[in-house]
PDB file of N, CA and C in Angstrom:
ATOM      1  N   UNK A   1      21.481  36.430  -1.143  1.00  0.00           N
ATOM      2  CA  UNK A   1      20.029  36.444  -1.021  1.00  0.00           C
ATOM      3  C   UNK A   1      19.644  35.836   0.324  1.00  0.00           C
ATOM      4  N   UNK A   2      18.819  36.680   0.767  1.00  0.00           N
ATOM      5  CA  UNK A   2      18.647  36.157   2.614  1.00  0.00           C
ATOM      6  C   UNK A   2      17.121  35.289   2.353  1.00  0.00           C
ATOM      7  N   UNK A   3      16.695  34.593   3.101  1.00  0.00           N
ATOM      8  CA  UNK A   3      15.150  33.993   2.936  1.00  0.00           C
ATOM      9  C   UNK A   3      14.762  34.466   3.870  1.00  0.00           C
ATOM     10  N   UNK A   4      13.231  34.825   3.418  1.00  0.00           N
ATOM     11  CA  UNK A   4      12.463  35.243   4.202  1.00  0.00           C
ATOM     12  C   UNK A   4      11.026  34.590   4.464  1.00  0.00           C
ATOM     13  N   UNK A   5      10.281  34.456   5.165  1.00  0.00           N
ATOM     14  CA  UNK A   5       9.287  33.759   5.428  1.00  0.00           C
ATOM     15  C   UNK A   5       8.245  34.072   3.998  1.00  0.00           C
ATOM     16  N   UNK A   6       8.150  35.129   3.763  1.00  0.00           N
ATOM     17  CA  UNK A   6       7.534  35.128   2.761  1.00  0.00           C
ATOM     18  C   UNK A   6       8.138  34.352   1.090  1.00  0.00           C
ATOM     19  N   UNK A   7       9.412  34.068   1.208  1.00  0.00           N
ATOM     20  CA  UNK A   7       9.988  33.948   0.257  1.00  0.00           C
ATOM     21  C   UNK A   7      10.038  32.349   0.084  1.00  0.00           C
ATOM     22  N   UNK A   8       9.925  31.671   1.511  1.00  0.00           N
ATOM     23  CA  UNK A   8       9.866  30.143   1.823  1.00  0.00           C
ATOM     24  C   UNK A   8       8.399  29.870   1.420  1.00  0.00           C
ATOM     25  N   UNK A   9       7.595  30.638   2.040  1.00  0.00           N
ATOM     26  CA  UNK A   9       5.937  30.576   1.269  1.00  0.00           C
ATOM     27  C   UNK A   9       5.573  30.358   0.026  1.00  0.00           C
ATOM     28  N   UNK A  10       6.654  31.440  -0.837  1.00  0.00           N
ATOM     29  CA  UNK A  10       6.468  31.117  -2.403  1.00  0.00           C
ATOM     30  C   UNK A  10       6.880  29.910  -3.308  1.00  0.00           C
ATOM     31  N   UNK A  11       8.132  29.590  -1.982  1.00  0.00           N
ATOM     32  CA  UNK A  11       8.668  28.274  -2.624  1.00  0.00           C
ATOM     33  C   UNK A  11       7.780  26.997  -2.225  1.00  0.00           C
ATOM     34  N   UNK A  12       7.175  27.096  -1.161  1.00  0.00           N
ATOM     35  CA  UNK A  12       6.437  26.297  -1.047  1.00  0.00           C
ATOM     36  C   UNK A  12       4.873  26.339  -1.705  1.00  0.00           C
ATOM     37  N   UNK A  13       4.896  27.263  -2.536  1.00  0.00           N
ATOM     38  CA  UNK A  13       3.378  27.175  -3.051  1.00  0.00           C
ATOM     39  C   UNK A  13       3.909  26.445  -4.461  1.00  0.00           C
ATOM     40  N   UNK A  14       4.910  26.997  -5.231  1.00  0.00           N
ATOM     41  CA  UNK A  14       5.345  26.585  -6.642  1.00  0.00           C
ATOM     42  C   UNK A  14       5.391  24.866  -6.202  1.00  0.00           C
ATOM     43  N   UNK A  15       6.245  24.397  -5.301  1.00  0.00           N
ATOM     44  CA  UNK A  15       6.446  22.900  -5.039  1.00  0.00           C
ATOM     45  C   UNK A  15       4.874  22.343  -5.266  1.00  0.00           C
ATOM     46  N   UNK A  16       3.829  22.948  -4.757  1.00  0.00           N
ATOM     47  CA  UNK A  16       2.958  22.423  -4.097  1.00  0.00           C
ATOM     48  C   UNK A  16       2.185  22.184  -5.316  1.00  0.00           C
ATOM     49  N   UNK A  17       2.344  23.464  -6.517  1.00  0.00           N
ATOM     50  CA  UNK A  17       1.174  23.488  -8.064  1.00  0.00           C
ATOM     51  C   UNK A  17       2.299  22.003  -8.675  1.00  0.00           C
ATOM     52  N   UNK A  18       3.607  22.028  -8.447  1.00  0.00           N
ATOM     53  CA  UNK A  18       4.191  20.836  -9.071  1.00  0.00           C
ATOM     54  C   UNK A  18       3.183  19.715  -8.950  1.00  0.00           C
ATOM     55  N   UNK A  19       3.526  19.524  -7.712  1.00  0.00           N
ATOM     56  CA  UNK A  19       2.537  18.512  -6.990  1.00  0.00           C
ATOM     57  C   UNK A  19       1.236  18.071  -7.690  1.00  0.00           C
ATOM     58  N   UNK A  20       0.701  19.083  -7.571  1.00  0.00           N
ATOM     59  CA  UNK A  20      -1.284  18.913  -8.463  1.00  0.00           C
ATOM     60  C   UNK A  20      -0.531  18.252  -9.641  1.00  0.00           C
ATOM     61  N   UNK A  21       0.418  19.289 -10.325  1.00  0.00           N
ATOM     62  CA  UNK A  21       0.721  18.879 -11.932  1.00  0.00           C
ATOM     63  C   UNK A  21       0.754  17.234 -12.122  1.00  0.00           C
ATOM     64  N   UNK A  22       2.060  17.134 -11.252  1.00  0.00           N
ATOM     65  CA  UNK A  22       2.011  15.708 -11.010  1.00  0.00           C
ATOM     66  C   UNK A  22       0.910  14.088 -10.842  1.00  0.00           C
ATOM     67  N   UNK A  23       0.707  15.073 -10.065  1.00  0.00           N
ATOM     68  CA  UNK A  23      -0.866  14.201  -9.402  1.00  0.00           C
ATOM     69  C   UNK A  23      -1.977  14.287 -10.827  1.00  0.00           C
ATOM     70  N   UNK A  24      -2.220  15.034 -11.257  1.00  0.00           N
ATOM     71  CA  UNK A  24      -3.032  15.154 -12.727  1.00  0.00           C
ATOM     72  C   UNK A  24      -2.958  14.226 -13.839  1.00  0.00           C
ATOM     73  N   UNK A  25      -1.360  15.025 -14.017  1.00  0.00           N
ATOM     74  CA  UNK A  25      -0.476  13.743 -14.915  1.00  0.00           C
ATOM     75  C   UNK A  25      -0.682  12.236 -14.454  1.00  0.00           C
ATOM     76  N   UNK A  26      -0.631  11.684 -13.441  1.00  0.00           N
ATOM     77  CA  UNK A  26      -0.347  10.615 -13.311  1.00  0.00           C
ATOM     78  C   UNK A  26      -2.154   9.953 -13.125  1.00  0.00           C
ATOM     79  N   UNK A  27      -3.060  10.664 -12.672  1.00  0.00           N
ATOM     80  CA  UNK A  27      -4.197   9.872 -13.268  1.00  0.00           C
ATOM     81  C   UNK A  27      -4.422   9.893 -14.498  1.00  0.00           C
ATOM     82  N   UNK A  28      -4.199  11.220 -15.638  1.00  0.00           N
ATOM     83  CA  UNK A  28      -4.318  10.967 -17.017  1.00  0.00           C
ATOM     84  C   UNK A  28      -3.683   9.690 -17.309  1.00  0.00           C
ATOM     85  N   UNK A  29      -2.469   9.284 -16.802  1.00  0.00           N
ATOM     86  CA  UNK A  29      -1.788   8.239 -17.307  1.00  0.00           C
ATOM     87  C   UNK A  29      -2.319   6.791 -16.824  1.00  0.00           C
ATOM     88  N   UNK A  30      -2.998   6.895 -15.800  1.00  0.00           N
ATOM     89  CA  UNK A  30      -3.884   6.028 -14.908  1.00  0.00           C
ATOM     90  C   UNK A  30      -4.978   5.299 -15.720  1.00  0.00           C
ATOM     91  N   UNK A  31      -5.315   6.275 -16.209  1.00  0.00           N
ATOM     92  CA  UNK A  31      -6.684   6.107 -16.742  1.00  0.00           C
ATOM     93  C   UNK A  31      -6.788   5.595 -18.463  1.00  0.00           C
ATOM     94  N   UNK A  32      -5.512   5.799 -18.976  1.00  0.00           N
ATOM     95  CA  UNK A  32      -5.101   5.116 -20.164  1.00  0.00           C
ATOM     96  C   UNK A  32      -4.852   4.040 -19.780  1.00  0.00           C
ATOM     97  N   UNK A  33      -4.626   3.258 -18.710  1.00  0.00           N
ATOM     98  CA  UNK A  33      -4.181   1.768 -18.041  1.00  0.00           C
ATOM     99  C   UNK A  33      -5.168   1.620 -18.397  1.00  0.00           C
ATOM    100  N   UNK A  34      -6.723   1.741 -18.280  1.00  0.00           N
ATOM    101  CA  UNK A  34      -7.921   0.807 -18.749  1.00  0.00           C
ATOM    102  C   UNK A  34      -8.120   0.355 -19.745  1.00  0.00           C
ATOM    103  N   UNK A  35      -7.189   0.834 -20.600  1.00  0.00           N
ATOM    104  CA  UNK A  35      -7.302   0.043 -22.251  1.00  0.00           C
ATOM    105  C   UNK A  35      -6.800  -1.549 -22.513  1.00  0.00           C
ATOM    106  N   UNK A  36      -5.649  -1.876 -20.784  1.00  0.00           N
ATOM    107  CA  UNK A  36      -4.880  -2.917 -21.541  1.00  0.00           C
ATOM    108  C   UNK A  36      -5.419  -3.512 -20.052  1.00  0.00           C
ATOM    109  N   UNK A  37      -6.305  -3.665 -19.099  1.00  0.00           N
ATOM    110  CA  UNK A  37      -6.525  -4.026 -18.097  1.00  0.00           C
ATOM    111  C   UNK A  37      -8.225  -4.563 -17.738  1.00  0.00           C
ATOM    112  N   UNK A  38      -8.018  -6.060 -17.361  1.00  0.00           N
ATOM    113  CA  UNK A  38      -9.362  -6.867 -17.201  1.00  0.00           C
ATOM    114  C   UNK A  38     -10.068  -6.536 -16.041  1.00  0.00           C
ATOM    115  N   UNK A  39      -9.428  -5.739 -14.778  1.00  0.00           N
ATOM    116  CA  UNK A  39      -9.689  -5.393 -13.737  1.00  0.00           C
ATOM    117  C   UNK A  39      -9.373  -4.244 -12.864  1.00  0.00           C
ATOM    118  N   UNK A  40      -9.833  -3.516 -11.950  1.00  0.00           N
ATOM    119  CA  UNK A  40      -9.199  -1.908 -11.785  1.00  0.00           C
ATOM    120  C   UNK A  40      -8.698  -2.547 -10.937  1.00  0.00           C
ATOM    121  N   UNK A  41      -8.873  -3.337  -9.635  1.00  0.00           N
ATOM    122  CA  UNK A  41      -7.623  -3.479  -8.572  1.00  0.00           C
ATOM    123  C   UNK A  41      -7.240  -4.636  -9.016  1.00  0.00           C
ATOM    124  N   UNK A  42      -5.218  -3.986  -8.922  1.00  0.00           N
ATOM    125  CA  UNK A  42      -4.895  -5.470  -8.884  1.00  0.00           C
ATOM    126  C   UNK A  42      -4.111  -5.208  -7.602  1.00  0.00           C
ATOM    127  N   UNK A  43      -4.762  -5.656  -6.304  1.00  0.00           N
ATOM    128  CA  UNK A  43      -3.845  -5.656  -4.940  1.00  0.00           C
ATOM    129  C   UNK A  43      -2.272  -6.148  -5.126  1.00  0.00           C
ATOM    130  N   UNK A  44      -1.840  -6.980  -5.756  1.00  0.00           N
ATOM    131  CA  UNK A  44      -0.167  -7.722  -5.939  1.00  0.00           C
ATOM    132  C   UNK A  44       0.166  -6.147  -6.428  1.00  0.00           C
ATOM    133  N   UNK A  45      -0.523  -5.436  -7.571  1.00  0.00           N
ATOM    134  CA  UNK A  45       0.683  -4.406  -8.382  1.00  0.00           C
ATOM    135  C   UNK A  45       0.643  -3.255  -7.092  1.00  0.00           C
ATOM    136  N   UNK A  46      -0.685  -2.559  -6.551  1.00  0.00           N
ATOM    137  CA  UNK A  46      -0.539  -1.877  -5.088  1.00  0.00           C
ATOM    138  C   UNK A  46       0.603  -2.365  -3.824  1.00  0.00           C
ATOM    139  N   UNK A  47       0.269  -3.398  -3.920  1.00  0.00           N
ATOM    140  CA  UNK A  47       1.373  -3.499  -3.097  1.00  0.00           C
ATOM    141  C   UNK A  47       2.682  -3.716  -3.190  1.00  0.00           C
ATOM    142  N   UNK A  48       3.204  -4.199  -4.502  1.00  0.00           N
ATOM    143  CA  UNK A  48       4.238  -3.892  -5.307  1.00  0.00           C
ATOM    144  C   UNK A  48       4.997  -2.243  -5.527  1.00  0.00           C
ATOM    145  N   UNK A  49       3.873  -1.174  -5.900  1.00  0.00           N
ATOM    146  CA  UNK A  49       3.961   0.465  -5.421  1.00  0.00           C
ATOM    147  C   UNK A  49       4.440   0.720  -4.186  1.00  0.00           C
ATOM    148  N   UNK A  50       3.411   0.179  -3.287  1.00  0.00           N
ATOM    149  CA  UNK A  50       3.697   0.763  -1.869  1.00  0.00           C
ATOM    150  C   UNK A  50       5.373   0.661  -1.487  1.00  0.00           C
ATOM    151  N   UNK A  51       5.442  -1.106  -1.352  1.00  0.00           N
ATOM    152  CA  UNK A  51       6.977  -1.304  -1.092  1.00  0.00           C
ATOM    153  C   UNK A  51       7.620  -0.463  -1.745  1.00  0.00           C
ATOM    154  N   UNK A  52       8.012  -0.844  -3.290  1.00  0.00           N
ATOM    155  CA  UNK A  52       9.070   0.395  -3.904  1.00  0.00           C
ATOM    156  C   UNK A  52       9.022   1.898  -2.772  1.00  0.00           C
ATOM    157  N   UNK A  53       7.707   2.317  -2.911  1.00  0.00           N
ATOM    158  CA  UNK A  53       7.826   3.795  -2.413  1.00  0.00           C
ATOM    159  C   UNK A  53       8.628   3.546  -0.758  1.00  0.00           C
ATOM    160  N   UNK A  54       7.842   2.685  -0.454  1.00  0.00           N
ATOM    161  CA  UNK A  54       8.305   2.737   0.939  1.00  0.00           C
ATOM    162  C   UNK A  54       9.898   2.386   1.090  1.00  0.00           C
ATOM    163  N   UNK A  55      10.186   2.167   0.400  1.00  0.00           N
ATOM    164  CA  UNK A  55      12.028   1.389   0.396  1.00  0.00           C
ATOM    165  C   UNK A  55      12.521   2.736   0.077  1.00  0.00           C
ATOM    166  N   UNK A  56      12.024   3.282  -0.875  1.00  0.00           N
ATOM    167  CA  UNK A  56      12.716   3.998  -1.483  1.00  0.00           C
ATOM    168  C   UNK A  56      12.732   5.477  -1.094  1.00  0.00           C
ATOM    169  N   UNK A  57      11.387   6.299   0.220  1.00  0.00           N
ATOM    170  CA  UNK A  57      11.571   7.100   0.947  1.00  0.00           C
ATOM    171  C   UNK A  57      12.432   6.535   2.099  1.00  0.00           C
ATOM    172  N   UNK A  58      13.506   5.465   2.367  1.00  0.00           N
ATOM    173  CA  UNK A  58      14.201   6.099   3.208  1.00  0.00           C
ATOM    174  C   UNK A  58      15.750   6.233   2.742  1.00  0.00           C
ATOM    175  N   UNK A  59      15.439   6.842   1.348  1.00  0.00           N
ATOM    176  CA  UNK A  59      16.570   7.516   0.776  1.00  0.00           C
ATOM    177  C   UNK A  59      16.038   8.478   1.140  1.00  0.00           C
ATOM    178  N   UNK A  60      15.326   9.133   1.439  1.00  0.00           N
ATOM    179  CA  UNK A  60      14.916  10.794   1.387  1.00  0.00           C
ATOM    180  C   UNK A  60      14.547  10.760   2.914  1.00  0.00           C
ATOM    181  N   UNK A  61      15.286  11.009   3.764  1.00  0.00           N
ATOM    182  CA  UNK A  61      15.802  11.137   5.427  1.00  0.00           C
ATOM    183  C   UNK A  61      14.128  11.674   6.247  1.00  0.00           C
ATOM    184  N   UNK A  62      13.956  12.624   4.950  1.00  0.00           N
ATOM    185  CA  UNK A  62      12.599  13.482   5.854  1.00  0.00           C
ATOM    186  C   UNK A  62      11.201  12.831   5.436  1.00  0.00           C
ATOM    187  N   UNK A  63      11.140  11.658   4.761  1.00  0.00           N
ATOM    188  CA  UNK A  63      10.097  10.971   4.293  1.00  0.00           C
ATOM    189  C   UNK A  63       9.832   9.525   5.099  1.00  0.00           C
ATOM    190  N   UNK A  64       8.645   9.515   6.301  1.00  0.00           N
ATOM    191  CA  UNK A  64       7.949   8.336   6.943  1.00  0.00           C
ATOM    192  C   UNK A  64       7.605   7.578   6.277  1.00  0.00           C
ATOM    193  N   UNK A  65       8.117   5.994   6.506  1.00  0.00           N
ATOM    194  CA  UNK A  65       7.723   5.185   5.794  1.00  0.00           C
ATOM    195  C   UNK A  65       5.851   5.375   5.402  1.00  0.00           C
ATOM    196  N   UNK A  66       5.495   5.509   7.256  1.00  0.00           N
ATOM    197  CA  UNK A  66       4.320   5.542   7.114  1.00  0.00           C
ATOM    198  C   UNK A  66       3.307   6.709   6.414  1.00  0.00           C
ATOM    199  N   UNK A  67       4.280   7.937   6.393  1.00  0.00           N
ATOM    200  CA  UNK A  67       3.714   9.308   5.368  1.00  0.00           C
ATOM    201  C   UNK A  67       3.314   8.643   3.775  1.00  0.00           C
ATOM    202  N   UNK A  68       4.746   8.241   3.290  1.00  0.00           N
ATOM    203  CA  UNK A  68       4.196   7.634   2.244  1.00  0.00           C
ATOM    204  C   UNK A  68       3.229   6.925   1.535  1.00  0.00           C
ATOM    205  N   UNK A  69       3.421   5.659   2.496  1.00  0.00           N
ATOM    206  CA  UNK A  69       1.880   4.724   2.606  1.00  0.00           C
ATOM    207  C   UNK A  69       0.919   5.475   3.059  1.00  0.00           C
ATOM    208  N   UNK A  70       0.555   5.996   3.701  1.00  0.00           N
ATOM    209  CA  UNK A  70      -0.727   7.461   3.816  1.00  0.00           C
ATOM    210  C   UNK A  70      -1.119   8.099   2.363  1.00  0.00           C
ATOM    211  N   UNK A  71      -0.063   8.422   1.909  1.00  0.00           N
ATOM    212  CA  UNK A  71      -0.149   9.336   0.964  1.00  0.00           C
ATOM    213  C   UNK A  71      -0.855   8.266  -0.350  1.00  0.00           C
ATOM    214  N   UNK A  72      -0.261   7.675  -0.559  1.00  0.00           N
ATOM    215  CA  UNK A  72       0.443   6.744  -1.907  1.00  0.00           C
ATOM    216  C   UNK A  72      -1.429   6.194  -1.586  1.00  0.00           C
ATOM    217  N   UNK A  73      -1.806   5.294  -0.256  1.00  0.00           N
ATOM    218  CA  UNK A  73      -2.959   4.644  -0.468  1.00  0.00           C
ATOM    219  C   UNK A  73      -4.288   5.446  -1.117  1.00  0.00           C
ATOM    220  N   UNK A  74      -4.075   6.990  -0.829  1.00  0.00           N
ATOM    221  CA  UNK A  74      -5.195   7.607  -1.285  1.00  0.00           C
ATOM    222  C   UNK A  74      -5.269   7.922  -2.408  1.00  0.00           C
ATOM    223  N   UNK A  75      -3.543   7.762  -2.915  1.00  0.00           N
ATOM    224  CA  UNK A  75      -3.574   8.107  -4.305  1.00  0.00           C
ATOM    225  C   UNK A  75      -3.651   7.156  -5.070  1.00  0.00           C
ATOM    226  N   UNK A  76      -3.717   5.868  -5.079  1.00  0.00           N
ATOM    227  CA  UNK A  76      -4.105   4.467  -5.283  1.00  0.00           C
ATOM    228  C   UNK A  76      -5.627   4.374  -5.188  1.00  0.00           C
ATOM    229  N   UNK A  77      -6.570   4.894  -4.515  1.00  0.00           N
ATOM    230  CA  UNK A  77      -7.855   4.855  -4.039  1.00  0.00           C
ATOM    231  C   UNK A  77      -8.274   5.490  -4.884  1.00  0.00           C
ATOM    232  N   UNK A  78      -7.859   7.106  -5.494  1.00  0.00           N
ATOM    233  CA  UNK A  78      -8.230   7.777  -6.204  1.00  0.00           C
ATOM    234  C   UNK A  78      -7.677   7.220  -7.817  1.00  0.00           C
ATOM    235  N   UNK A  79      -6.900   6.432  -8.088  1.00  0.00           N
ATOM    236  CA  UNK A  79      -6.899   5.882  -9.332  1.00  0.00           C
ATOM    237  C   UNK A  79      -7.887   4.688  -9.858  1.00  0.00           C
ATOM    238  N   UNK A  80      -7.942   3.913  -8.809  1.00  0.00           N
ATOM    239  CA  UNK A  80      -9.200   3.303  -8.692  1.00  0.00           C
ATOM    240  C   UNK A  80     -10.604   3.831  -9.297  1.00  0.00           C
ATOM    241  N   UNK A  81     -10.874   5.135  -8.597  1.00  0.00           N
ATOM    242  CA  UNK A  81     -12.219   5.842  -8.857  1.00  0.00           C
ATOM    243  C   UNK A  81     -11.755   6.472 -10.451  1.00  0.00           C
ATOM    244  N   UNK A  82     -11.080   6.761 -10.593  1.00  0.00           N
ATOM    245  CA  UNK A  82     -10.504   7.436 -12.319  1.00  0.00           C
ATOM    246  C   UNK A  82     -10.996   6.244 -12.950  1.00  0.00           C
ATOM    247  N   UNK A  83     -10.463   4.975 -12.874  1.00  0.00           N
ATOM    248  CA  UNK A  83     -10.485   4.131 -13.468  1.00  0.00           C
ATOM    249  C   UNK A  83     -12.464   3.610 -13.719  1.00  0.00           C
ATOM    250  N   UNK A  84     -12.770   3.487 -12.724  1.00  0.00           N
ATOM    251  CA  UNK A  84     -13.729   3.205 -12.691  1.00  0.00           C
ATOM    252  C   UNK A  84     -15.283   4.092 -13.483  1.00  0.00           C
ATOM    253  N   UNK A  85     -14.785   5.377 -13.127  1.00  0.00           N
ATOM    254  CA  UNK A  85     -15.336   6.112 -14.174  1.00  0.00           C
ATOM    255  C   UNK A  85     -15.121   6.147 -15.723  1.00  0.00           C
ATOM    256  N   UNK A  86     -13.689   5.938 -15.927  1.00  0.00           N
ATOM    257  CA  UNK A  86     -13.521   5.484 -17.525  1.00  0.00           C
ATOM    258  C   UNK A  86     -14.770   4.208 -18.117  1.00  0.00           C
ATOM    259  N   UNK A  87     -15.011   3.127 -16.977  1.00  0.00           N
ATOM    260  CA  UNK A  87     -15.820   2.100 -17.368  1.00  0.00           C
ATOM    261  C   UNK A  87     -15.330   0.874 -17.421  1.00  0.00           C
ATOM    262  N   UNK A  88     -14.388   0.799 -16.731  1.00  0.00           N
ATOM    263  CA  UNK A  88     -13.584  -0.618 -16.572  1.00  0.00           C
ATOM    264  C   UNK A  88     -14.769  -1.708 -16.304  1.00  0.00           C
TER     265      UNK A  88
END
């Protein structure tokens, strides 16, 4: 099987609906945290995330420390706002 640009496209769109899936999943799961939680930020557990992630993309060669932390803060920002709409 040869790849073809169109064929790298498709693989990169399926990765990409993972992605949402993911991202979905993990505020549903976000947002059940407000049941056992006195406060939506807790900066120590964020920055507790970040590190892990950040340690742990440079097992994965093609992942910037700093991509991560980019990524990870907005998705931290946006659990925040989940949270906050539940009624924390």
């Amino acid at each position: 099987m040869s790849l073809t640009l169109e064929k790298v496209r498709k693989m990169i769109d399926l990765i990409d609906e993972e992605i949402l899936a993911l991202l979905s999943e993990r505020l549903r799961v976000v947002g059940s945290a407000t049941l056992f939680k006195d406060a939506i930020r807790d900066r120590e557990r964020e920055e507790s995330i970040l590190e892990r992630l950040c340690s742990s993309a440079k097992k994965h060669n093609r992942l910037r420390e700093e991509f991560v932390e980019l990524i990870y803060s907005e998705i931290l920002a946006e659990s925040r706002r989940v949270q906050e709409r539940r009624g924390l």
